[in-house]
C-alpha atoms as a PDB file:
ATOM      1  CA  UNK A   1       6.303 -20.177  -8.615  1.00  0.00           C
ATOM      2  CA  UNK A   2       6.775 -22.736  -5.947  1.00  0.00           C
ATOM      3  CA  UNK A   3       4.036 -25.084  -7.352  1.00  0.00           C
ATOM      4  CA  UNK A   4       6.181 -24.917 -10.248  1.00  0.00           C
ATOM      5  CA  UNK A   5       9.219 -25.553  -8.517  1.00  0.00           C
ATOM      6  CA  UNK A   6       7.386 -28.674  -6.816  1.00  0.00           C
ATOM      7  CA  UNK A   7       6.524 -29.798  -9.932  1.00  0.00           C
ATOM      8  CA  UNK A   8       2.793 -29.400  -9.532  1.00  0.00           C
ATOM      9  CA  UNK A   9       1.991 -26.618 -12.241  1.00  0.00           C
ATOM     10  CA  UNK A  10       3.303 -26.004 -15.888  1.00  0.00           C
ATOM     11  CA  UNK A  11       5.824 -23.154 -16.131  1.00  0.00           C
ATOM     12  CA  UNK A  12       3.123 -21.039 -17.762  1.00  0.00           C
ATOM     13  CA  UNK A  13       0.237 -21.516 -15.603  1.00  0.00           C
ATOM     14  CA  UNK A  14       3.013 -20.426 -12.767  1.00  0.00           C
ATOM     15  CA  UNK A  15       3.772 -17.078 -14.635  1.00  0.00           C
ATOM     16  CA  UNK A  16      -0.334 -16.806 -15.300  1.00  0.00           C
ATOM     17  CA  UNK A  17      -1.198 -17.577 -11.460  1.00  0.00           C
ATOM     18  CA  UNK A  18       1.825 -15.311 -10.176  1.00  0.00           C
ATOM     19  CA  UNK A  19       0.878 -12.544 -12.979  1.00  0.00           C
ATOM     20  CA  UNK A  20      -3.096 -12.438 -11.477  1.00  0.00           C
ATOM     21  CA  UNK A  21      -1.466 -12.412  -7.922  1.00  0.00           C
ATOM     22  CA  UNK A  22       0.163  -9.141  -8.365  1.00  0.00           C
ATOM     23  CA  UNK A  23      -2.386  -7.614 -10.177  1.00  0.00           C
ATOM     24  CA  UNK A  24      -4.986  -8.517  -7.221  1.00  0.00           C
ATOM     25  CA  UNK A  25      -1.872  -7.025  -4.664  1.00  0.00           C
ATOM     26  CA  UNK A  26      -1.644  -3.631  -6.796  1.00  0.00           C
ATOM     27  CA  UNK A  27      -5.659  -3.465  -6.903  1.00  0.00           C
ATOM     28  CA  UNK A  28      -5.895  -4.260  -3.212  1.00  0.00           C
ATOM     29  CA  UNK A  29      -2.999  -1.271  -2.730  1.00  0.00           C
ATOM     30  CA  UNK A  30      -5.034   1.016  -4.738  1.00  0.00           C
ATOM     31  CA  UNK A  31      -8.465   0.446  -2.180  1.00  0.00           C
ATOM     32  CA  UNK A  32      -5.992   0.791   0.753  1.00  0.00           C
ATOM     33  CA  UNK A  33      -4.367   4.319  -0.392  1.00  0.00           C
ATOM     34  CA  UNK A  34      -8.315   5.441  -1.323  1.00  0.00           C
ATOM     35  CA  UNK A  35      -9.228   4.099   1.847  1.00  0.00           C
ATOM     36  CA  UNK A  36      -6.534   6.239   3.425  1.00  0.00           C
ATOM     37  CA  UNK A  37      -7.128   9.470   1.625  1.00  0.00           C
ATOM     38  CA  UNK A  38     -10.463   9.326   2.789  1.00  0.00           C
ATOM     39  CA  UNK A  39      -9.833   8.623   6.270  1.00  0.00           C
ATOM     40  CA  UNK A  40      -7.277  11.404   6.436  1.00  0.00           C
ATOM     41  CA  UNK A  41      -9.626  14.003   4.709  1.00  0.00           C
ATOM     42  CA  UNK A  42      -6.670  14.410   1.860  1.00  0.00           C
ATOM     43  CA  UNK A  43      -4.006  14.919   4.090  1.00  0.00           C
ATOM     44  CA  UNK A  44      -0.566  14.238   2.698  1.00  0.00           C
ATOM     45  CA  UNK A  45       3.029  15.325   3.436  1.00  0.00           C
ATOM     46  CA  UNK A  46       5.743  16.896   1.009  1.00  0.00           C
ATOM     47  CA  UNK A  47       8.631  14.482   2.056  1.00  0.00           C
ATOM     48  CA  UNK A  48      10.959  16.565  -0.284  1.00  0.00           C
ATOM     49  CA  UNK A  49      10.282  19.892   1.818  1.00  0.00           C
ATOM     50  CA  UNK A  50      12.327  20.429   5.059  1.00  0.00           C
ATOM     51  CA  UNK A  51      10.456  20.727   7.899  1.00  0.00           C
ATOM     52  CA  UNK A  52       8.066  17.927   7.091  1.00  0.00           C
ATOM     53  CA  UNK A  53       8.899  15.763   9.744  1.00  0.00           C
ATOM     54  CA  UNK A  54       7.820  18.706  11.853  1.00  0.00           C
ATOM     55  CA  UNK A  55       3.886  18.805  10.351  1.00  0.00           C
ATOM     56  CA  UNK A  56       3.546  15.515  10.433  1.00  0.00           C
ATOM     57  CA  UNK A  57       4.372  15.403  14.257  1.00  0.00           C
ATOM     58  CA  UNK A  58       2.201  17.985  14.531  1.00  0.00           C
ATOM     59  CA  UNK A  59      -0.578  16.706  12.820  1.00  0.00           C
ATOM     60  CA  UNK A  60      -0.367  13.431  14.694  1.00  0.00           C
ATOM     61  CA  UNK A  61       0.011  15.246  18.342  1.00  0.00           C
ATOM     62  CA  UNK A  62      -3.870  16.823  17.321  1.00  0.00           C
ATOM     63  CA  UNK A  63      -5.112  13.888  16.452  1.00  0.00           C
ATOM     64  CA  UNK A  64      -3.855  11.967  19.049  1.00  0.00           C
ATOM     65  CA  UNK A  65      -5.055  14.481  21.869  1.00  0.00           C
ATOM     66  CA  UNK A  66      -8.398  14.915  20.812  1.00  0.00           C
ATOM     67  CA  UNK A  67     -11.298  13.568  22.888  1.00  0.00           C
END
């Protein structure tokens, strides 16, 4: 919106330009999170179980001491 606020775009094209922005932002998220599945070979954590925090560290400490 700041061309608009400049005065160098019409309210709507703003709200078009800034509506196409976001889209591209949630498509470029989407590649990312695919990106990352793939690179982690599907492995996620269960933030709502307790000893998450544990596996994670865990998982981390093997991949970080491998050779």
């Amino acid at each position: 919106l700041k061309k608009y606020l400049e005065n160098k775009q019409a309210l709507d094209e703003a709200v078009k330009s800034w509506q196409f922005q976001e889209i591209a932002y949630a498509k470029s998220q989407l590649v990312w999170f695919r990106k990352a599945i793939r690179l982690s070979k599907g492995k996620w954590f269960d933030v709502s179980e307790r000893e998450y925090q544990d596996k994670v560290e865990e998982t981390v400490a093997k991949w970080y001491t491998r050779s």
